[in-house]
PDB file of N, CA and C in Angstrom:
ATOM      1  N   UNK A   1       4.139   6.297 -12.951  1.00  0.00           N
ATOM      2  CA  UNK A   1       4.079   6.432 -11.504  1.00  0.00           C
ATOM      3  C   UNK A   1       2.678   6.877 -11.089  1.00  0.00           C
ATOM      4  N   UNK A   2       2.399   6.021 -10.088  1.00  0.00           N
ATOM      5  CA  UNK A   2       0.764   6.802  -9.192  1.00  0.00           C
ATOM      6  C   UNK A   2       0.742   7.663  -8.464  1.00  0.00           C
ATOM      7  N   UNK A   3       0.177   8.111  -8.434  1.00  0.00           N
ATOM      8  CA  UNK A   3      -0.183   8.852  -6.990  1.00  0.00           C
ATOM      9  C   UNK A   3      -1.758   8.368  -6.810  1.00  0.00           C
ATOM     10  N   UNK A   4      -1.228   7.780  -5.150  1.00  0.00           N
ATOM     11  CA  UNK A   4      -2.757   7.194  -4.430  1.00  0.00           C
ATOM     12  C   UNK A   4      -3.066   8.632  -3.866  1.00  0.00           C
ATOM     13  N   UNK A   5      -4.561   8.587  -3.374  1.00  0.00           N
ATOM     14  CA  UNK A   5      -5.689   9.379  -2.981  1.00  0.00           C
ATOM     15  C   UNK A   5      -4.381  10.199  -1.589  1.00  0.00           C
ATOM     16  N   UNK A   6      -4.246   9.346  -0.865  1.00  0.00           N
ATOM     17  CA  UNK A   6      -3.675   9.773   0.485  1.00  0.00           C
ATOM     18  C   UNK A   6      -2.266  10.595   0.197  1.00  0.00           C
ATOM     19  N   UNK A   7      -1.531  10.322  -0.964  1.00  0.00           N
ATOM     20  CA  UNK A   7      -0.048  11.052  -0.971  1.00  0.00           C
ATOM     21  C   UNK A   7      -1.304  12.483  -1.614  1.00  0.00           C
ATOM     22  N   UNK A   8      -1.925  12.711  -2.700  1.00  0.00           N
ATOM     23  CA  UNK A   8      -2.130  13.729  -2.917  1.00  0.00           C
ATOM     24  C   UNK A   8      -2.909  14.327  -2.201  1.00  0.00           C
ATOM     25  N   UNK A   9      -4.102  14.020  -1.614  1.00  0.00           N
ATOM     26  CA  UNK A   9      -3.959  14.824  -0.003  1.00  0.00           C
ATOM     27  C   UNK A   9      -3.240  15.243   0.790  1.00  0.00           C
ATOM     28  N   UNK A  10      -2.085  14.843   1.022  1.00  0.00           N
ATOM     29  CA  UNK A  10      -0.880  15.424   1.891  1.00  0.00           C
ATOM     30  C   UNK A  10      -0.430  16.467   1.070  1.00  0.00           C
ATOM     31  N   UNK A  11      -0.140  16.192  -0.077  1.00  0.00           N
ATOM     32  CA  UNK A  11       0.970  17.503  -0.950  1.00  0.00           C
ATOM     33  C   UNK A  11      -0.226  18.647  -0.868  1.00  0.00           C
ATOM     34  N   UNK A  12      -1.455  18.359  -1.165  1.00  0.00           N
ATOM     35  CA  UNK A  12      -2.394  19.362  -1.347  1.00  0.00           C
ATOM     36  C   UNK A  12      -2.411  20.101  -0.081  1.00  0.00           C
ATOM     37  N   UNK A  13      -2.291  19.179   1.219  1.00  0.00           N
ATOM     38  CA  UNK A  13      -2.162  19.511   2.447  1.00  0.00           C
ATOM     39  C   UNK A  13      -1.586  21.130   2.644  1.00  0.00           C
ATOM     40  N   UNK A  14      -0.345  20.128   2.603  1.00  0.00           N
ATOM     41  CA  UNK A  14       0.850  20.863   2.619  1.00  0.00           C
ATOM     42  C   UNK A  14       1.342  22.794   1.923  1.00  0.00           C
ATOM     43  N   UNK A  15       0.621  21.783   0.443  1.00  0.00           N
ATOM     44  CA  UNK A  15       0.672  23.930  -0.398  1.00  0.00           C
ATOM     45  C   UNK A  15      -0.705  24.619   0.173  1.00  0.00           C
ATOM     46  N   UNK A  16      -1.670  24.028   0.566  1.00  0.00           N
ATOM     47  CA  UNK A  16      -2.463  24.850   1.513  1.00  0.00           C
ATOM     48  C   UNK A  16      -2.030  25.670   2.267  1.00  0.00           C
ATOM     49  N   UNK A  17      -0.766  24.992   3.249  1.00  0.00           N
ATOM     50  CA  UNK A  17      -0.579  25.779   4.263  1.00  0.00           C
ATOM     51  C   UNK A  17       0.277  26.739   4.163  1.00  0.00           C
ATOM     52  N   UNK A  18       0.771  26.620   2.687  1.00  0.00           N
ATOM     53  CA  UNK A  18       1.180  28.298   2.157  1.00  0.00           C
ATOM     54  C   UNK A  18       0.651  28.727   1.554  1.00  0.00           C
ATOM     55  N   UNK A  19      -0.269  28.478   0.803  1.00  0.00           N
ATOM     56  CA  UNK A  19      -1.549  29.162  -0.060  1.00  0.00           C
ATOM     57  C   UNK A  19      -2.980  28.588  -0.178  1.00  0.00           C
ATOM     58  N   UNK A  20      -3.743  28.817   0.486  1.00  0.00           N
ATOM     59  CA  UNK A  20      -4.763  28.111   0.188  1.00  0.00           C
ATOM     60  C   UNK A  20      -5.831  28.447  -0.657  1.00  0.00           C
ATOM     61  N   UNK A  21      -6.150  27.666  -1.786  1.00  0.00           N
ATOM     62  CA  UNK A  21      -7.033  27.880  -2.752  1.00  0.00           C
ATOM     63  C   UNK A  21      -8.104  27.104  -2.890  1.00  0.00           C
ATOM     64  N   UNK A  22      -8.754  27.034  -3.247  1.00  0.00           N
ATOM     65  CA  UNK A  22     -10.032  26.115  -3.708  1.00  0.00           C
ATOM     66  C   UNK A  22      -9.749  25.162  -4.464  1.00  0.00           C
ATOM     67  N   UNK A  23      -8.857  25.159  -5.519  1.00  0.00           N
ATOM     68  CA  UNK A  23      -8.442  24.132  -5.963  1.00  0.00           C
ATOM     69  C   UNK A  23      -7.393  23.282  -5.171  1.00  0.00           C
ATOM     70  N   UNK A  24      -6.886  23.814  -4.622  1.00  0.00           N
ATOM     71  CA  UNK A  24      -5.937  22.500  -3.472  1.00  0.00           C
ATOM     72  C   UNK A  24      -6.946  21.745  -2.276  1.00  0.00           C
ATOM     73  N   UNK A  25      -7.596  23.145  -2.302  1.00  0.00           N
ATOM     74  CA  UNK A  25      -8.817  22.413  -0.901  1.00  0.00           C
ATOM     75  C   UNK A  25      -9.167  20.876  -1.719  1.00  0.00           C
ATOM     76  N   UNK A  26      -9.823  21.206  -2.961  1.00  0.00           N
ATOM     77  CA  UNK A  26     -10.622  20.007  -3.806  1.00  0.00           C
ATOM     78  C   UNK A  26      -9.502  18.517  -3.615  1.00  0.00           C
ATOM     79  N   UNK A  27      -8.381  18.931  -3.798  1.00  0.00           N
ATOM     80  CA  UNK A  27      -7.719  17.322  -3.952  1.00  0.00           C
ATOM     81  C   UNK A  27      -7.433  16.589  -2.453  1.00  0.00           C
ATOM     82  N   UNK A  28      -7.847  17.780  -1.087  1.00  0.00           N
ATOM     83  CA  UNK A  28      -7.871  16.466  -0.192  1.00  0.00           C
ATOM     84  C   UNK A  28      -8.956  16.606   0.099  1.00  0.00           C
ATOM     85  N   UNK A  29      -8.838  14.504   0.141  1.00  0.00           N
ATOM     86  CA  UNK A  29      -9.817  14.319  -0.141  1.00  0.00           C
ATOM     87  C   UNK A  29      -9.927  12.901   1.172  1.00  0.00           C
ATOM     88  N   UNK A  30      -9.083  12.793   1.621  1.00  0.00           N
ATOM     89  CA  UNK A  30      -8.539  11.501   2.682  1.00  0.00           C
ATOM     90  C   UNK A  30      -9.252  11.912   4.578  1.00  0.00           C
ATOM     91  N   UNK A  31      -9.817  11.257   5.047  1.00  0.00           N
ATOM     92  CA  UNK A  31     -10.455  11.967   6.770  1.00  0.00           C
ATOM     93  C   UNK A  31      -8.203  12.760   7.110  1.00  0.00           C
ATOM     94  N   UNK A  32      -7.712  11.796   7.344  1.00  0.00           N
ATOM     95  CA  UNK A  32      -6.577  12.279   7.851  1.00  0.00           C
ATOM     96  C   UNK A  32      -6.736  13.432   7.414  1.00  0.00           C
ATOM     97  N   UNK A  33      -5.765  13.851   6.339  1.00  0.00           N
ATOM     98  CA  UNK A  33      -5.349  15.378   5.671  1.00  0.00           C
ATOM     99  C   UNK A  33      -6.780  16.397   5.830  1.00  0.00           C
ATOM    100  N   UNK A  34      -7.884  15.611   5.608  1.00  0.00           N
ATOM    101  CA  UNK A  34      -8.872  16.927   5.856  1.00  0.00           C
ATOM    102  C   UNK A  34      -8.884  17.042   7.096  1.00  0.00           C
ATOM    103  N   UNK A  35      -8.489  16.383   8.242  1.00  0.00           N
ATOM    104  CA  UNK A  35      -9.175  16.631  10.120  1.00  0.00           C
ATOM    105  C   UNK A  35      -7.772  17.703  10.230  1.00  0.00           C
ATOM    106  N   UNK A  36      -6.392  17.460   9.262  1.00  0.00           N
ATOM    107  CA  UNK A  36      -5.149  18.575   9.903  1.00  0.00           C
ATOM    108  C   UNK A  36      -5.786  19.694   9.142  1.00  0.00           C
ATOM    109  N   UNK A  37      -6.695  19.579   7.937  1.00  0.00           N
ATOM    110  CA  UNK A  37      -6.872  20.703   7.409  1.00  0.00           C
ATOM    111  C   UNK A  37      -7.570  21.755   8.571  1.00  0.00           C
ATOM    112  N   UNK A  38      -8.775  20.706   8.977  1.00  0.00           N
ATOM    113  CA  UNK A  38      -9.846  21.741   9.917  1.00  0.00           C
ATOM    114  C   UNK A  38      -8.888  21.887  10.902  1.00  0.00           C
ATOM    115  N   UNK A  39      -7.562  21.591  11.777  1.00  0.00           N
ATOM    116  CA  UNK A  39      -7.170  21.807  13.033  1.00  0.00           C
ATOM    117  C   UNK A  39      -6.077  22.834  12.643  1.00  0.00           C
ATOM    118  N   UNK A  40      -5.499  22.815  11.552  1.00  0.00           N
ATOM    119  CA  UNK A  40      -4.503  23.642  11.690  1.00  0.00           C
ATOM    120  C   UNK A  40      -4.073  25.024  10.291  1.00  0.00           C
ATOM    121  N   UNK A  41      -5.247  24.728   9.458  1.00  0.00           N
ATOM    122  CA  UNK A  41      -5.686  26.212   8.885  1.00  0.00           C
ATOM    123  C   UNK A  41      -7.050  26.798   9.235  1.00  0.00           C
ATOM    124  N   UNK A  42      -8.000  25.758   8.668  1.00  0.00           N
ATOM    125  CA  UNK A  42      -9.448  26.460   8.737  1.00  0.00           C
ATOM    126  C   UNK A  42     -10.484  25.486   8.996  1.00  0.00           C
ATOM    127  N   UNK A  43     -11.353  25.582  10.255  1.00  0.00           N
ATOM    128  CA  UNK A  43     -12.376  24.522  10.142  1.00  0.00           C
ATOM    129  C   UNK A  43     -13.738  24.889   9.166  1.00  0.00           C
ATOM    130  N   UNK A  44     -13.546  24.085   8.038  1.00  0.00           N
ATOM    131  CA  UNK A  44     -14.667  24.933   7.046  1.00  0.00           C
ATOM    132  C   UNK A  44     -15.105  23.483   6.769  1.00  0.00           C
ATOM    133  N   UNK A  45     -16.425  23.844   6.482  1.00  0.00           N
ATOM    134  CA  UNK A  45     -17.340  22.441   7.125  1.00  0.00           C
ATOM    135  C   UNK A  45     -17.367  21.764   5.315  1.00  0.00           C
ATOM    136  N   UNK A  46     -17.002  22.283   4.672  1.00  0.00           N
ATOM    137  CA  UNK A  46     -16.394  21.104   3.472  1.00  0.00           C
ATOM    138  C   UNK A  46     -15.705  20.263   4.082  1.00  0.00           C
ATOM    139  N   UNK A  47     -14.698  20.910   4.710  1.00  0.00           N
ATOM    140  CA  UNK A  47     -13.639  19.763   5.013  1.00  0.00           C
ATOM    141  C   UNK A  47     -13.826  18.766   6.014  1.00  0.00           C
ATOM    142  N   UNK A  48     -14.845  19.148   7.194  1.00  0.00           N
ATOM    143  CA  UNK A  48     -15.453  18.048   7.774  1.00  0.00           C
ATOM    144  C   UNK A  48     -16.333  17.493   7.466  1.00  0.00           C
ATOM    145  N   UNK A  49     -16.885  16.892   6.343  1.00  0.00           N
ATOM    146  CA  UNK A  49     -17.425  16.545   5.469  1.00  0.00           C
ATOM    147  C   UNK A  49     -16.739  15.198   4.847  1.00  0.00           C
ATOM    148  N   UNK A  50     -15.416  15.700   4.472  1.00  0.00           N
ATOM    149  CA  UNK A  50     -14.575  14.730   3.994  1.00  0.00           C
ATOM    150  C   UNK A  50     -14.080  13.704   5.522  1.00  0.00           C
ATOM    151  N   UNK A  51     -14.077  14.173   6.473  1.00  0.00           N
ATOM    152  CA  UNK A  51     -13.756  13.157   7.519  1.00  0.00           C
ATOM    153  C   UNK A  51     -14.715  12.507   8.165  1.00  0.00           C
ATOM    154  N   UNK A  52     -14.438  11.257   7.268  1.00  0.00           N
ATOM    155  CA  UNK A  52     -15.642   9.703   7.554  1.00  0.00           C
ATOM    156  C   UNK A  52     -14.829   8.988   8.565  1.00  0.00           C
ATOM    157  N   UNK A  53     -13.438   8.480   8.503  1.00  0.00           N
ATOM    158  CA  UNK A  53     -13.154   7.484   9.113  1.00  0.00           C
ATOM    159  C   UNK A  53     -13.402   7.545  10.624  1.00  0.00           C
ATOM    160  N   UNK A  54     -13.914   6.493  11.198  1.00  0.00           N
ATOM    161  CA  UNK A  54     -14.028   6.990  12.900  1.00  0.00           C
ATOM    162  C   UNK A  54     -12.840   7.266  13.798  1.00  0.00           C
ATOM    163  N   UNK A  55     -11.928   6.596  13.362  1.00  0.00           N
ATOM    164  CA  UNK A  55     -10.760   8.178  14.550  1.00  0.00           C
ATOM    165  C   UNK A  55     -10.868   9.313  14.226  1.00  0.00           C
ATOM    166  N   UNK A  56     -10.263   9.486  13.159  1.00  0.00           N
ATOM    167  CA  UNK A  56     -10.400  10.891  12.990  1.00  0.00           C
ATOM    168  C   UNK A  56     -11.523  11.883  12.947  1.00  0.00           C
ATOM    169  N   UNK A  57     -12.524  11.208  12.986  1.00  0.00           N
ATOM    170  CA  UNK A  57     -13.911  12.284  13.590  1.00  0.00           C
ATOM    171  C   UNK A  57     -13.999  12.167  15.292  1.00  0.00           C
ATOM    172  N   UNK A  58     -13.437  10.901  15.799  1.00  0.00           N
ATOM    173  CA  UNK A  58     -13.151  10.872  17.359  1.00  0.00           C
ATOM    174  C   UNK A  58     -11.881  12.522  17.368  1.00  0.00           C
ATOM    175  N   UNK A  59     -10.716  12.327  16.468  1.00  0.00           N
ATOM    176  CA  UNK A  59      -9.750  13.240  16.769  1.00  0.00           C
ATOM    177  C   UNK A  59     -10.355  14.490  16.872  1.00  0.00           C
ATOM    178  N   UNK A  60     -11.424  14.550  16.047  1.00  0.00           N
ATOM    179  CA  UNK A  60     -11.952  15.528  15.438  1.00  0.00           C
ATOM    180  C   UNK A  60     -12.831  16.343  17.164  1.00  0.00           C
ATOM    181  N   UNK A  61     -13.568  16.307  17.405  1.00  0.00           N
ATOM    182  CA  UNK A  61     -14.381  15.662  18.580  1.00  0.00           C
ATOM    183  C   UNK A  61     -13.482  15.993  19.860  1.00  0.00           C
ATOM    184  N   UNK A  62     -12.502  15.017  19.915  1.00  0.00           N
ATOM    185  CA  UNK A  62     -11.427  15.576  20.753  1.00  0.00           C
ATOM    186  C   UNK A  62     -10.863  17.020  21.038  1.00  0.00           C
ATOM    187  N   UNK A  63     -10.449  17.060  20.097  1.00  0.00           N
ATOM    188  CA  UNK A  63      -9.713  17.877  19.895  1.00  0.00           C
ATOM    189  C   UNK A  63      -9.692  19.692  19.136  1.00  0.00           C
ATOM    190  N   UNK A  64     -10.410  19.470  18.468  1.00  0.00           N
ATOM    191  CA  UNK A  64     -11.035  20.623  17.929  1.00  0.00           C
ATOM    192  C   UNK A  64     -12.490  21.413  18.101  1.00  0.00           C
ATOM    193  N   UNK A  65     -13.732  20.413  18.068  1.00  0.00           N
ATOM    194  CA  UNK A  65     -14.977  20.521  18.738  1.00  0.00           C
ATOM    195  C   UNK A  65     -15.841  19.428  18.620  1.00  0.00           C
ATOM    196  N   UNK A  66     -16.474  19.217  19.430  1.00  0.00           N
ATOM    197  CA  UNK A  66     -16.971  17.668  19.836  1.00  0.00           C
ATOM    198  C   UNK A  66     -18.779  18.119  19.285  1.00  0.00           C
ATOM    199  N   UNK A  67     -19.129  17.781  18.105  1.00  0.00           N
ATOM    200  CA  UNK A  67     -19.884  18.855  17.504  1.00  0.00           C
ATOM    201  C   UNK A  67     -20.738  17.117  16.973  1.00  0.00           C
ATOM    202  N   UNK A  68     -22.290  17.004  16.942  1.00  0.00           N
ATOM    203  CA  UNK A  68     -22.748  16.061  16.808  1.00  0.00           C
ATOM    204  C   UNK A  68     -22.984  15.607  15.436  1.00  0.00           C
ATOM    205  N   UNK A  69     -22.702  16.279  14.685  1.00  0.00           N
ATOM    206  CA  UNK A  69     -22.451  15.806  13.283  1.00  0.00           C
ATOM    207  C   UNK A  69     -20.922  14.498  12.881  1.00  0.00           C
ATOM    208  N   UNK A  70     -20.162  15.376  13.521  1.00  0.00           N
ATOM    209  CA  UNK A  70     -19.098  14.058  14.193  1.00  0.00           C
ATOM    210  C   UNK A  70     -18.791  13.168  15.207  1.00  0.00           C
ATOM    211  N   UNK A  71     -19.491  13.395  15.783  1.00  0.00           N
ATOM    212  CA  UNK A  71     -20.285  12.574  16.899  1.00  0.00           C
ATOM    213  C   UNK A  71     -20.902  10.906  16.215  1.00  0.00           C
ATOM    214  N   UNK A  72     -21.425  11.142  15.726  1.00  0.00           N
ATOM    215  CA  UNK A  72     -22.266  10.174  14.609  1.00  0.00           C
ATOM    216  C   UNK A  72     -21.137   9.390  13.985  1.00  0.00           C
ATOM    217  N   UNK A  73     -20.031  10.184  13.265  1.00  0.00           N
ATOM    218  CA  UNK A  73     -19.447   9.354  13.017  1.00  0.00           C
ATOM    219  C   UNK A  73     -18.147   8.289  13.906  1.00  0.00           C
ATOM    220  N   UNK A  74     -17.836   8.442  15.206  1.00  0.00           N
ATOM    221  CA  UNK A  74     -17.765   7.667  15.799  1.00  0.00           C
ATOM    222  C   UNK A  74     -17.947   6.628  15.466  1.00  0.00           C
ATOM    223  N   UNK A  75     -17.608   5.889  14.972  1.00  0.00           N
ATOM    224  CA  UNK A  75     -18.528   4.132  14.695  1.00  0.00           C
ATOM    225  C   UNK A  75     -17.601   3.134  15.277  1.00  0.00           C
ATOM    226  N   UNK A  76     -16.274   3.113  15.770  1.00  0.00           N
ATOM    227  CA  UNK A  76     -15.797   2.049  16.316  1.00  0.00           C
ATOM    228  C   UNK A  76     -15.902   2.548  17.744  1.00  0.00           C
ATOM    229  N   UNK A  77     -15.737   0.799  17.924  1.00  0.00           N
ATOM    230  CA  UNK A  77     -16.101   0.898  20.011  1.00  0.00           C
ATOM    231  C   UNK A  77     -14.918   1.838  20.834  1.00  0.00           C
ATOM    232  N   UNK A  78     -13.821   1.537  19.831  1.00  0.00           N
ATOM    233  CA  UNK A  78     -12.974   1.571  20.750  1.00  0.00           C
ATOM    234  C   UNK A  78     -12.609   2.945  20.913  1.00  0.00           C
ATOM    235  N   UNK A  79     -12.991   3.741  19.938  1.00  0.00           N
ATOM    236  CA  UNK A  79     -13.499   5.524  20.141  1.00  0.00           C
ATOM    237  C   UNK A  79     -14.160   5.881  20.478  1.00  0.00           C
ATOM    238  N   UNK A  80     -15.383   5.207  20.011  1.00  0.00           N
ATOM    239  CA  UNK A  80     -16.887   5.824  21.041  1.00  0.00           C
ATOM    240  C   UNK A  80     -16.873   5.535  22.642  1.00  0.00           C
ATOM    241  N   UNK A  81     -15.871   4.808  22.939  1.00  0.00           N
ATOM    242  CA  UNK A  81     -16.138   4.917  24.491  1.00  0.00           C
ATOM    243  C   UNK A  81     -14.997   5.906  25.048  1.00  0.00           C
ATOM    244  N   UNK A  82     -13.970   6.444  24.383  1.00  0.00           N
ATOM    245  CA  UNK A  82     -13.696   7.933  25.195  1.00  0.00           C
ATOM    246  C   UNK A  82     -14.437   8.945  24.764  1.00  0.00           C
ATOM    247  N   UNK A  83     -15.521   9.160  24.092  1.00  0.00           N
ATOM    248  CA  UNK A  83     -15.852  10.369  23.863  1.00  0.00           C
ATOM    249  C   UNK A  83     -17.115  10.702  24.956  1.00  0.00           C
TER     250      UNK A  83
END
């Protein structure tokens, strides 16, 4: 059995949000699971780091702080024009 990149980001997610260690931080590794990481334990700029995809640095931006390092990553139209 596999486990893809995105299920073990979630589980890692997940025991974060009852224990968070450095070693769970390390396995997500997906923009999703790291943008809930920064919104709903800790915004620690490892983890925005890991969020490339352009929604979720739009979500990011949105919603948490609209900060020009994620700004940049914006890259589709159809996000960069609500921000």
């Amino acid at each position: 059995m596999w486990i893809y990149p995105e299920e073990m980001s979630e589980i890692a997610y997940k025991i974060c949000l009852e224990e968070d260690t450095l070693e769970m931080r390390s396995l997500i590794t997906t923009s999703q699971w790291a943008y809930y990481y920064c919104q709903n334990i800790k915004d620690r700029s490892e983890m925005r780091d890991r969020i490339t995809e352009s929604y979720w640095a739009y979500a990011y931006c949105k919603y948490i702080k609209d900060i020009p390092e994620m700004r940049d990553r914006v890259t589709g139209s159809q996000w960069a024009y609500w921000l």
